[in-house]
PDB file of N, CA and C in Angstrom:
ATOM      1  N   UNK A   1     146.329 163.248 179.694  1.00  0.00           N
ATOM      2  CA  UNK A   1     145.827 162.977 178.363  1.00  0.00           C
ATOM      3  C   UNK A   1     145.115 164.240 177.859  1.00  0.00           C
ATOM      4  N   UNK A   2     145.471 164.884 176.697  1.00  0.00           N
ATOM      5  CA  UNK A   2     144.710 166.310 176.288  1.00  0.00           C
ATOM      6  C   UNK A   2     142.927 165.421 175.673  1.00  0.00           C
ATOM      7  N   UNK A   3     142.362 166.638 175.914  1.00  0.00           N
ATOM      8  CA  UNK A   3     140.899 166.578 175.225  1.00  0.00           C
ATOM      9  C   UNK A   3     141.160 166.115 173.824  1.00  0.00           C
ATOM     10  N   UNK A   4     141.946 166.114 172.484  1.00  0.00           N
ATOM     11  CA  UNK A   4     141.770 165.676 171.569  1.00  0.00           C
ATOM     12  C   UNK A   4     141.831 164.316 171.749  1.00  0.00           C
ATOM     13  N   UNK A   5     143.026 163.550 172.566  1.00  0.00           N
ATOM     14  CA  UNK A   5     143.394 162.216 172.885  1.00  0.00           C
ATOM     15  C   UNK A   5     142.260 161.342 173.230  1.00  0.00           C
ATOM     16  N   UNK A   6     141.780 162.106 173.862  1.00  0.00           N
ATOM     17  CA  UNK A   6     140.361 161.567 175.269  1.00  0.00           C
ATOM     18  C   UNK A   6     139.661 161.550 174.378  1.00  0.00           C
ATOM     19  N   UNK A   7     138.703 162.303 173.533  1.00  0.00           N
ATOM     20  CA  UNK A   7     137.924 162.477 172.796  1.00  0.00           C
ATOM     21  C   UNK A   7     138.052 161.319 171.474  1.00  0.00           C
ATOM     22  N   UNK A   8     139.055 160.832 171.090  1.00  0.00           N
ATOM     23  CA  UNK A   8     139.673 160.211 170.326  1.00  0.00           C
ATOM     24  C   UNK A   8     139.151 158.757 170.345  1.00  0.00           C
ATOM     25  N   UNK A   9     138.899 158.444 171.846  1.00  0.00           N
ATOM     26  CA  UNK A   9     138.439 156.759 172.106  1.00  0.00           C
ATOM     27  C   UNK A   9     137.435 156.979 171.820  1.00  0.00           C
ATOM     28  N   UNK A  10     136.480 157.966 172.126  1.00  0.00           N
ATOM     29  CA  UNK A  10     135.056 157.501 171.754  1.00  0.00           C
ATOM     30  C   UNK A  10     134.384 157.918 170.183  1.00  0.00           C
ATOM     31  N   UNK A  11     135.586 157.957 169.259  1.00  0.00           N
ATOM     32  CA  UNK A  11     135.252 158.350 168.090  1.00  0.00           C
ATOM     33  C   UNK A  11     134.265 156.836 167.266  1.00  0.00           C
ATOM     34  N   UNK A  12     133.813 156.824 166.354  1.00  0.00           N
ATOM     35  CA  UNK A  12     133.185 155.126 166.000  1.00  0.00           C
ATOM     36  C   UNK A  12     133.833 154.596 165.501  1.00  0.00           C
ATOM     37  N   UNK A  13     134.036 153.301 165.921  1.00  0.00           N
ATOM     38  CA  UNK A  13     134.711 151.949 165.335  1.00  0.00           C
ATOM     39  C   UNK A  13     134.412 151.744 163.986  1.00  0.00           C
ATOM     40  N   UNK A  14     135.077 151.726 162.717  1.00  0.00           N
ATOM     41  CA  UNK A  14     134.351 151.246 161.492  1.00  0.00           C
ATOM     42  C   UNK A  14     134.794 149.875 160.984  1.00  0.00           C
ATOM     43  N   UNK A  15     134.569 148.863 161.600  1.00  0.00           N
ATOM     44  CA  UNK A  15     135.252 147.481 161.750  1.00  0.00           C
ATOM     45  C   UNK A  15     135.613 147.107 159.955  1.00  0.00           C
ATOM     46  N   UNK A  16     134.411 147.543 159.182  1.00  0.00           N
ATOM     47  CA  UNK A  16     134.452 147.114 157.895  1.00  0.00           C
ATOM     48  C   UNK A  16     135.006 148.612 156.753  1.00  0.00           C
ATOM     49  N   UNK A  17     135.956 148.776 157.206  1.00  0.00           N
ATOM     50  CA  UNK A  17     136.525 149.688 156.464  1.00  0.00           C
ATOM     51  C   UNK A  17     136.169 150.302 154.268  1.00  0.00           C
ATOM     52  N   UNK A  18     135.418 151.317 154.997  1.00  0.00           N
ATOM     53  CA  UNK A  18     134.975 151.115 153.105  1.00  0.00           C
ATOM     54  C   UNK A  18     133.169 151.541 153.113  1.00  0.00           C
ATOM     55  N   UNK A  19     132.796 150.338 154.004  1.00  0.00           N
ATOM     56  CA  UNK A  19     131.497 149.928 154.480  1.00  0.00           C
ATOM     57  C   UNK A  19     130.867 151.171 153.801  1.00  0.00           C
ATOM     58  N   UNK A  20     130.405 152.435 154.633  1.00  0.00           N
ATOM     59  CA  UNK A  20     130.039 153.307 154.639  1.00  0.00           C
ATOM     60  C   UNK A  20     129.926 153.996 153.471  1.00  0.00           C
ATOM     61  N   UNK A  21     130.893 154.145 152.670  1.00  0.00           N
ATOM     62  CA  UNK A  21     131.283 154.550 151.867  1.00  0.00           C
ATOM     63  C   UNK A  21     130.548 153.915 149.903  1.00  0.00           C
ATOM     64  N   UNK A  22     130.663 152.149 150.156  1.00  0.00           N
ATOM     65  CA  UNK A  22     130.249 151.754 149.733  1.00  0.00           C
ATOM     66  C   UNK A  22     128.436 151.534 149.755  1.00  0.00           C
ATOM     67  N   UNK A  23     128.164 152.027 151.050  1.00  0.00           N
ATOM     68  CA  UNK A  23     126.646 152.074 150.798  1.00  0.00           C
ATOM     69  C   UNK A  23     125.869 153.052 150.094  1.00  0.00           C
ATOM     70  N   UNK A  24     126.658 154.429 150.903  1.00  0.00           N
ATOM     71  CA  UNK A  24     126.270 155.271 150.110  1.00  0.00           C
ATOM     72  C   UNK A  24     126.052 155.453 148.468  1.00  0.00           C
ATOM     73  N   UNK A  25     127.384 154.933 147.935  1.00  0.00           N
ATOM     74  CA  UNK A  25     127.406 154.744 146.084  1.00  0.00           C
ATOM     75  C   UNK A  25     126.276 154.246 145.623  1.00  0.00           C
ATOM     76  N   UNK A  26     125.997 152.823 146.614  1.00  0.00           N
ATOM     77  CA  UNK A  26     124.701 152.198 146.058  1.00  0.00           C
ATOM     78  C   UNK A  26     123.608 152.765 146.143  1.00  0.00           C
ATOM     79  N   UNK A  27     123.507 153.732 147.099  1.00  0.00           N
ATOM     80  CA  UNK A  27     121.916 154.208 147.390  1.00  0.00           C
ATOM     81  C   UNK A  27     122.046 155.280 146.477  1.00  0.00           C
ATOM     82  N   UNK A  28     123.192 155.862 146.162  1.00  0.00           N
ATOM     83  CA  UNK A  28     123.307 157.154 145.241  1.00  0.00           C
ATOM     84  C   UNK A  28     123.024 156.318 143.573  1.00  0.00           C
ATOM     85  N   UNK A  29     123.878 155.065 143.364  1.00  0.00           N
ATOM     86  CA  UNK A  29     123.000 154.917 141.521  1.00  0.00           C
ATOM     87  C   UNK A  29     121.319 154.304 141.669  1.00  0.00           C
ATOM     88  N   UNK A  30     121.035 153.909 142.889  1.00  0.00           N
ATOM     89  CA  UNK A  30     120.070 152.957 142.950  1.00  0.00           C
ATOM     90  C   UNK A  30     118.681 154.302 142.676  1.00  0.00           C
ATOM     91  N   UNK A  31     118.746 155.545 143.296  1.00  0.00           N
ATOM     92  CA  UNK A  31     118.179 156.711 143.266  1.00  0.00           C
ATOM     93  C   UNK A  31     118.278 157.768 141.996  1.00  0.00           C
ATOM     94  N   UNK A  32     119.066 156.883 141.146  1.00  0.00           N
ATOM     95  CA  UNK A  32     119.028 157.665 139.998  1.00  0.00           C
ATOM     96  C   UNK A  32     117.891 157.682 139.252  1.00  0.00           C
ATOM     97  N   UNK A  33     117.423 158.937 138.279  1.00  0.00           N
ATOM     98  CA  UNK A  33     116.255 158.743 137.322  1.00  0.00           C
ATOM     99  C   UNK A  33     117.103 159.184 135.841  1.00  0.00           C
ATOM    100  N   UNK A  34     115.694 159.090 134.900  1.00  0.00           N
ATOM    101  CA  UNK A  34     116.035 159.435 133.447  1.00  0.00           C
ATOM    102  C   UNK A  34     115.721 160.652 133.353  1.00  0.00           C
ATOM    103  N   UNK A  35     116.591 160.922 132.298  1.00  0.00           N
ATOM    104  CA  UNK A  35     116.151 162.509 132.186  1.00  0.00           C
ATOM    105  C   UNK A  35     115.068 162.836 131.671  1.00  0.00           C
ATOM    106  N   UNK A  36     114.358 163.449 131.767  1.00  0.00           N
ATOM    107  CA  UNK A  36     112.782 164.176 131.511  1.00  0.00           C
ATOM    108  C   UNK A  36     113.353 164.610 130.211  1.00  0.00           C
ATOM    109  N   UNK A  37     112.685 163.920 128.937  1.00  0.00           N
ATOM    110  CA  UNK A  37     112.757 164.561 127.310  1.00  0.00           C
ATOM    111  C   UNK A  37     111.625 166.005 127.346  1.00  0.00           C
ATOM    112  N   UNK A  38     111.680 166.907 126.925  1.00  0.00           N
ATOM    113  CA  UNK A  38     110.962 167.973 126.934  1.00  0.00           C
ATOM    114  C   UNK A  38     110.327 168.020 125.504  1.00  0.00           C
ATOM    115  N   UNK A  39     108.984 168.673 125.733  1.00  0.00           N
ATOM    116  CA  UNK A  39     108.082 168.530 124.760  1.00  0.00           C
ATOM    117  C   UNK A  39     108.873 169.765 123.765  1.00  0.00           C
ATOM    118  N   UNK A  40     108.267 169.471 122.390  1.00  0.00           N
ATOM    119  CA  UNK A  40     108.913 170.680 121.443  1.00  0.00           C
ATOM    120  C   UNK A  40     108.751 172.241 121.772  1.00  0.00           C
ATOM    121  N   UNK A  41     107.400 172.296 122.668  1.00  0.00           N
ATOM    122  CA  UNK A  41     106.942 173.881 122.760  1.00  0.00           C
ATOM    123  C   UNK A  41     107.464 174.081 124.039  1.00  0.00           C
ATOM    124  N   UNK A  42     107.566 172.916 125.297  1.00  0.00           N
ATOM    125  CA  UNK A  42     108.547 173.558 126.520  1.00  0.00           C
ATOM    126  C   UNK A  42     109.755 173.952 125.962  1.00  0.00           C
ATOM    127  N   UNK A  43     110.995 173.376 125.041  1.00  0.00           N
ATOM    128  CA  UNK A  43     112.107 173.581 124.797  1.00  0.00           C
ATOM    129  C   UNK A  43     112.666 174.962 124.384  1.00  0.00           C
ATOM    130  N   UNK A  44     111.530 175.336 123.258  1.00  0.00           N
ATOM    131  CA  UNK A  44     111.338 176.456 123.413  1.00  0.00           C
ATOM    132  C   UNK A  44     111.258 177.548 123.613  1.00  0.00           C
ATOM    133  N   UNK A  45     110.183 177.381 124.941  1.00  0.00           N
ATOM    134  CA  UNK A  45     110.044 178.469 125.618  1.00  0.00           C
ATOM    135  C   UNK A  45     111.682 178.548 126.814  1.00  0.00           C
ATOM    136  N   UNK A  46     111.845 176.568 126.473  1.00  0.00           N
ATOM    137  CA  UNK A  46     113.237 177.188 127.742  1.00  0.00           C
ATOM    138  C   UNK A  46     113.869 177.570 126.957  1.00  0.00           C
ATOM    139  N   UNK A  47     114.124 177.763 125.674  1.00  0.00           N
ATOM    140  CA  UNK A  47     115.278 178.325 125.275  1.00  0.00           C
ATOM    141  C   UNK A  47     115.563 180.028 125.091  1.00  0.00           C
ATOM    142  N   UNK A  48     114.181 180.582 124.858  1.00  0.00           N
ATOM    143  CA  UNK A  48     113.711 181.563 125.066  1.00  0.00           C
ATOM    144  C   UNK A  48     114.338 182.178 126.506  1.00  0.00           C
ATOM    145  N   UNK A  49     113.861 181.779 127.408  1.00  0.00           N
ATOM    146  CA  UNK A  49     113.916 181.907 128.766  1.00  0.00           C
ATOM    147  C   UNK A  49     116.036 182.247 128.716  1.00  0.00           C
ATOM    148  N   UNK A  50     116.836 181.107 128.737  1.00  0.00           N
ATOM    149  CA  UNK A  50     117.721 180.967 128.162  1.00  0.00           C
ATOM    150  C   UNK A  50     118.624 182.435 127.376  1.00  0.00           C
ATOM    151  N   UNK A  51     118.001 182.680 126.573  1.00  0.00           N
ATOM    152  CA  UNK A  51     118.452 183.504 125.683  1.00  0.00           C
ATOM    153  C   UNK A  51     118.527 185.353 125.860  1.00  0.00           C
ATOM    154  N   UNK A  52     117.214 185.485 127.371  1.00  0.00           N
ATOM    155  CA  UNK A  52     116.690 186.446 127.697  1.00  0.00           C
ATOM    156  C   UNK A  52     118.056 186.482 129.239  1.00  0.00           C
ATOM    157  N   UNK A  53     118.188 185.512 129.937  1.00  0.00           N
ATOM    158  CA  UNK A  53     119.080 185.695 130.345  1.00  0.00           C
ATOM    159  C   UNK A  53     120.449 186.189 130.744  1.00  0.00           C
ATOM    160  N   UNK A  54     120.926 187.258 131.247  1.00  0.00           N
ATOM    161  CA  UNK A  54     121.975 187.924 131.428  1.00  0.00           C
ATOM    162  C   UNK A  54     122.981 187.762 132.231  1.00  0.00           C
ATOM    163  N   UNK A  55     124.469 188.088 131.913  1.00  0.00           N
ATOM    164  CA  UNK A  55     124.942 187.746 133.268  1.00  0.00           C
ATOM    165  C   UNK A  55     124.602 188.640 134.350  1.00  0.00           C
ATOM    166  N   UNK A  56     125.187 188.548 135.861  1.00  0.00           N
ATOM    167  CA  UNK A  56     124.865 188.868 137.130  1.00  0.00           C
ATOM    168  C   UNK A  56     123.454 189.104 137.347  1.00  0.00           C
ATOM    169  N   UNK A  57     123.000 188.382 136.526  1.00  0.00           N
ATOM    170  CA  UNK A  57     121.137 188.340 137.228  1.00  0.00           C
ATOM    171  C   UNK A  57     121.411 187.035 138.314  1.00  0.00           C
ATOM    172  N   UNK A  58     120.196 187.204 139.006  1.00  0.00           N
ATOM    173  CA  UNK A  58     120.067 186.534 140.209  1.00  0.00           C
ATOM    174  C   UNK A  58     119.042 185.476 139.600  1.00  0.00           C
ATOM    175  N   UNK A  59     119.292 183.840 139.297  1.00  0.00           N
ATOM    176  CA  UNK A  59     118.237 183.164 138.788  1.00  0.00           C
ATOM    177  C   UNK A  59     118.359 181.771 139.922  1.00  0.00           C
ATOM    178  N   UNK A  60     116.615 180.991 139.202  1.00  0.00           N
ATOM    179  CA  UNK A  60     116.781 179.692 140.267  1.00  0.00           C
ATOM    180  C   UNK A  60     116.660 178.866 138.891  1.00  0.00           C
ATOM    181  N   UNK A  61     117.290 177.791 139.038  1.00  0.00           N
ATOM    182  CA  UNK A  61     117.494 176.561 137.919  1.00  0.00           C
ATOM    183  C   UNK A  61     117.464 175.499 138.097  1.00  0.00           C
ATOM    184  N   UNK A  62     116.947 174.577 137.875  1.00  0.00           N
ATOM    185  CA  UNK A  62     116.616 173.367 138.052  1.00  0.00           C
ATOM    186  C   UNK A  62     117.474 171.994 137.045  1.00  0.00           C
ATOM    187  N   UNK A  63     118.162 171.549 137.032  1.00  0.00           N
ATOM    188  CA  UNK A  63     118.767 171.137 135.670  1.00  0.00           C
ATOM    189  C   UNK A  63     119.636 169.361 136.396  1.00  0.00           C
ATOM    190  N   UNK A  64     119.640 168.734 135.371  1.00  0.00           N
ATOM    191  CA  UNK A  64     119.733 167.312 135.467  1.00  0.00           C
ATOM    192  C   UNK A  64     121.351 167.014 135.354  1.00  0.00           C
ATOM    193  N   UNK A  65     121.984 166.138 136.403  1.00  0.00           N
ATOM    194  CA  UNK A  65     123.738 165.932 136.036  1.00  0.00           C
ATOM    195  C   UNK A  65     123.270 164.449 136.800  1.00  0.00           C
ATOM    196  N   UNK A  66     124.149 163.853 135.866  1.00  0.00           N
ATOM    197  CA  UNK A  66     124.814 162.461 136.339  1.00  0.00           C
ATOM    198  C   UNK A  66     123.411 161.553 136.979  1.00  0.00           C
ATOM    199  N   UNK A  67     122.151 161.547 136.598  1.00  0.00           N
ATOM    200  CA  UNK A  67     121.642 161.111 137.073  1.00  0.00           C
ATOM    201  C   UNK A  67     120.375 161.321 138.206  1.00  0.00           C
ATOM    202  N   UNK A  68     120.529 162.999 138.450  1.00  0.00           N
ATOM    203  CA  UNK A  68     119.892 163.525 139.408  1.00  0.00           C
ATOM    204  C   UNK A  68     119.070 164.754 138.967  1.00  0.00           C
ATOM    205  N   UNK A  69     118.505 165.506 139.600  1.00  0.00           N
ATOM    206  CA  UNK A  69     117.621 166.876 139.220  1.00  0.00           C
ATOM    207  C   UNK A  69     118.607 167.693 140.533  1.00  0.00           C
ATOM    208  N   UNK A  70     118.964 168.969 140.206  1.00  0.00           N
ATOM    209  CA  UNK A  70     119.469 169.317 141.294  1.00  0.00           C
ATOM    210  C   UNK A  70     118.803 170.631 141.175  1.00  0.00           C
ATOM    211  N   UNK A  71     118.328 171.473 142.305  1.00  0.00           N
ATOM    212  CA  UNK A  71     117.916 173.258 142.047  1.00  0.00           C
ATOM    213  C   UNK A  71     119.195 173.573 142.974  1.00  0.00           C
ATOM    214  N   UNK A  72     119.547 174.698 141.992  1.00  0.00           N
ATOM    215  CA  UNK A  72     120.406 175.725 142.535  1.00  0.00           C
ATOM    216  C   UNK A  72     119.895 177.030 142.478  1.00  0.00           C
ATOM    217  N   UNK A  73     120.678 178.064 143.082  1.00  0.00           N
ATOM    218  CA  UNK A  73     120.142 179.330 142.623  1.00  0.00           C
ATOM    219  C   UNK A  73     121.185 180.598 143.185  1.00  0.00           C
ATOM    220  N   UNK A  74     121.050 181.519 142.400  1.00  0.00           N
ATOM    221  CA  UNK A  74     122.639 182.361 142.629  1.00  0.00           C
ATOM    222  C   UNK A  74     122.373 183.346 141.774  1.00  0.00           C
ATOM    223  N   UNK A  75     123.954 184.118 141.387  1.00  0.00           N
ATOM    224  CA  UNK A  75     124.471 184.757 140.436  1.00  0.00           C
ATOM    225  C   UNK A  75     124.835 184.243 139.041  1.00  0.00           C
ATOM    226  N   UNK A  76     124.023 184.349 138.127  1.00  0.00           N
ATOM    227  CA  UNK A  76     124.919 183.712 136.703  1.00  0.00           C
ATOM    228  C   UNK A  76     126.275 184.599 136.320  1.00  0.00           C
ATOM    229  N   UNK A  77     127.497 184.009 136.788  1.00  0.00           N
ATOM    230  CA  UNK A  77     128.463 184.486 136.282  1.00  0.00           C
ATOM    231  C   UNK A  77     128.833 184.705 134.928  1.00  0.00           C
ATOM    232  N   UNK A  78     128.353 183.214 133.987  1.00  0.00           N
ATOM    233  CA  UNK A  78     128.985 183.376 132.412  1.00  0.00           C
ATOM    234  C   UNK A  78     127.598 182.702 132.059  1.00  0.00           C
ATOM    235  N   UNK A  79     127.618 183.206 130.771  1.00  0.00           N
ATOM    236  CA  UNK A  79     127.018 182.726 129.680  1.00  0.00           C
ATOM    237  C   UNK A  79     127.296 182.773 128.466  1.00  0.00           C
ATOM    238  N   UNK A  80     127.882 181.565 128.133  1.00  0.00           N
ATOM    239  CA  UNK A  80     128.455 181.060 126.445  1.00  0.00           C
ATOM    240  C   UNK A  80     127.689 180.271 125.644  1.00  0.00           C
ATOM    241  N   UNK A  81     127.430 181.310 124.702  1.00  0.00           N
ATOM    242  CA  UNK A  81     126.723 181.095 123.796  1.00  0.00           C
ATOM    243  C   UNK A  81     126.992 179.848 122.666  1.00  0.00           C
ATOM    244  N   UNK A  82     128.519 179.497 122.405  1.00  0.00           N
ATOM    245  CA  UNK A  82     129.032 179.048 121.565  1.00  0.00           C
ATOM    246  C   UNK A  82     129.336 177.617 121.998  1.00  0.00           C
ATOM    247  N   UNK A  83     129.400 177.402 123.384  1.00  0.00           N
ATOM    248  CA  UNK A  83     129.708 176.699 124.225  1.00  0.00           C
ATOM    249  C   UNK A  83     128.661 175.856 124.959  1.00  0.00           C
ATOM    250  N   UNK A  84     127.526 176.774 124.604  1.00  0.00           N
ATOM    251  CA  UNK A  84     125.987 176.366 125.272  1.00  0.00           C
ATOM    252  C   UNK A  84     126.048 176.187 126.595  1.00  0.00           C
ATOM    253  N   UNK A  85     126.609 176.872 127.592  1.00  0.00           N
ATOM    254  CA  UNK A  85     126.527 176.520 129.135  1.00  0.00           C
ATOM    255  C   UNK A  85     126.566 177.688 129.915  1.00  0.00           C
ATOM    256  N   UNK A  86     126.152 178.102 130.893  1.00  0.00           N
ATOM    257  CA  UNK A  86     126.011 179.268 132.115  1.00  0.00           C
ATOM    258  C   UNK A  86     126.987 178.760 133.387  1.00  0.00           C
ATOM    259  N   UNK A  87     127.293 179.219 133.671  1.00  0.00           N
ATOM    260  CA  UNK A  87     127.648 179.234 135.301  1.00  0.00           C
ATOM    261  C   UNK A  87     127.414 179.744 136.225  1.00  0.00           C
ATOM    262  N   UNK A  88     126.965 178.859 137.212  1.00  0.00           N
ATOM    263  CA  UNK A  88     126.311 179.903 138.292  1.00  0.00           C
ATOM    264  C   UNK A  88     127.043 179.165 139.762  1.00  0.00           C
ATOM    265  N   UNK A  89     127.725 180.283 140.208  1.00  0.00           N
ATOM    266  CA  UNK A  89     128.440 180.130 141.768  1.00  0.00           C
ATOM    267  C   UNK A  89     129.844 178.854 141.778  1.00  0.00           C
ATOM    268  N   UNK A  90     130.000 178.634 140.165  1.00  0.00           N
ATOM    269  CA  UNK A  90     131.377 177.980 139.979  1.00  0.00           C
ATOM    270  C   UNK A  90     130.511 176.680 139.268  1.00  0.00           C
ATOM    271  N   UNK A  91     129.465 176.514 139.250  1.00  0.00           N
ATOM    272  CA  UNK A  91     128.830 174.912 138.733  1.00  0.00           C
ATOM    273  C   UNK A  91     128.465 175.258 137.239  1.00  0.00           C
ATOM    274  N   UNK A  92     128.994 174.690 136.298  1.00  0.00           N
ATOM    275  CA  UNK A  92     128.664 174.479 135.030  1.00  0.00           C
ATOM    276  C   UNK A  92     127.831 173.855 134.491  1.00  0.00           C
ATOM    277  N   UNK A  93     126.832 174.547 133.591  1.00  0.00           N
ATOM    278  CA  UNK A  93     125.559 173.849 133.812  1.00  0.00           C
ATOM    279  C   UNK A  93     125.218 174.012 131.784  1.00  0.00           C
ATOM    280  N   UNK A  94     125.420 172.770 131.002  1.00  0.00           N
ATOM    281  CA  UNK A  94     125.196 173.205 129.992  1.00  0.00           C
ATOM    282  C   UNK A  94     123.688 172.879 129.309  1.00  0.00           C
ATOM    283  N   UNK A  95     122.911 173.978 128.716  1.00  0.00           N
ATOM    284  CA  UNK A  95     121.996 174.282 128.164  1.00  0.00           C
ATOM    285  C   UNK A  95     120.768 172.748 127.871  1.00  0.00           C
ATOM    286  N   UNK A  96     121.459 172.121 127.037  1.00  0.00           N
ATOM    287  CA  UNK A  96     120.545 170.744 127.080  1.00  0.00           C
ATOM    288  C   UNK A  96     120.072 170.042 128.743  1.00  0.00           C
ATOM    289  N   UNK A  97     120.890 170.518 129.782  1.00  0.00           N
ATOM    290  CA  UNK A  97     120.948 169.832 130.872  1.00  0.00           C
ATOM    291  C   UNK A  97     119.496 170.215 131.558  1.00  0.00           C
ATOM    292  N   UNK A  98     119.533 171.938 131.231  1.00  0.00           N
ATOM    293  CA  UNK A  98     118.661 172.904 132.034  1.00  0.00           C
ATOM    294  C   UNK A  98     117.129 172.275 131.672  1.00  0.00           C
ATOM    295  N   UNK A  99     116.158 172.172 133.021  1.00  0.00           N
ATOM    296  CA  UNK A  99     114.437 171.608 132.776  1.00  0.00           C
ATOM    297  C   UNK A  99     114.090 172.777 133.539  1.00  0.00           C
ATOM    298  N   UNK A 100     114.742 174.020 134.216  1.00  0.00           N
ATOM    299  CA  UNK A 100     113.709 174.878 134.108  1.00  0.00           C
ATOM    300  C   UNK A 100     114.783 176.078 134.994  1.00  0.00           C
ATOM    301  N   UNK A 101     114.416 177.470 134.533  1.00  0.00           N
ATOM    302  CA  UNK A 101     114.915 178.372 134.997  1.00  0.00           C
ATOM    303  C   UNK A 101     114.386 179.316 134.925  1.00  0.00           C
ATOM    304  N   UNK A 102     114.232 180.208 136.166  1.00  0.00           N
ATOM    305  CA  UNK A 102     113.546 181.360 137.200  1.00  0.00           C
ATOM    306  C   UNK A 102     114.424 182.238 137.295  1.00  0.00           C
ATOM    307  N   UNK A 103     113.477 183.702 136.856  1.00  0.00           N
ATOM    308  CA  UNK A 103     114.122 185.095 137.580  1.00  0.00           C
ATOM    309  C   UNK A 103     114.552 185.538 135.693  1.00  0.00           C
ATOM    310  N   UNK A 104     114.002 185.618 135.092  1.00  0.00           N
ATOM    311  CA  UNK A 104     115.040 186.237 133.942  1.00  0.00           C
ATOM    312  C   UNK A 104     113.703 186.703 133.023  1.00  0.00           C
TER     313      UNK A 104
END
């Protein structure tokens, strides 16, 4: 019997097929929040912040998708102006989303 075979029985039983899968979803909407409305003079200054921004600067960003706050931090590849969104390390991140960004 090779080591993958052997190794194979003692992988885990998932009797309820899905199971796992389905818990996670729940704990992922159940952990959702609202998005933080920003005061008129933070917006602002983030937009400021925003605007001072260049590509291949090195920034950290903090910004809200689907329910979550996520920090990333990288290379800003693009910034479209017309389009209102940056990209940084392939993640598209558009402008209303952003609650705070570092390094610029």
């Amino acid at each position: 019997m090779s080591k993958a075979n052997r190794a194979a029985q003692f992988a885990p039983f998932d009797a309820l097929k899905g199971l796992q899968e389905a818990l996670r979803e729940k704990e992922e909407k159940h952990s959702r929040v609202e998005k933080i409305e920003l005061t008129e003079e933070r917006a602002e200054e983030l937009s400021l912040k925003i605007r001072k921004a260049e590509k291949d600067a090195d920034i950290k960003i903090t910004f809200y998708s689907k329910g979550h706050y996520y920090n990333l931090k990288g290379i800003m590849t693009e910034k479209n102006e017309n389009l209102k969104y940056i990209t940084i390390g392939g993640t598209k991140i558009y402008f209303d989303d952003i609650y705070e960004i570092e390094g610029v």
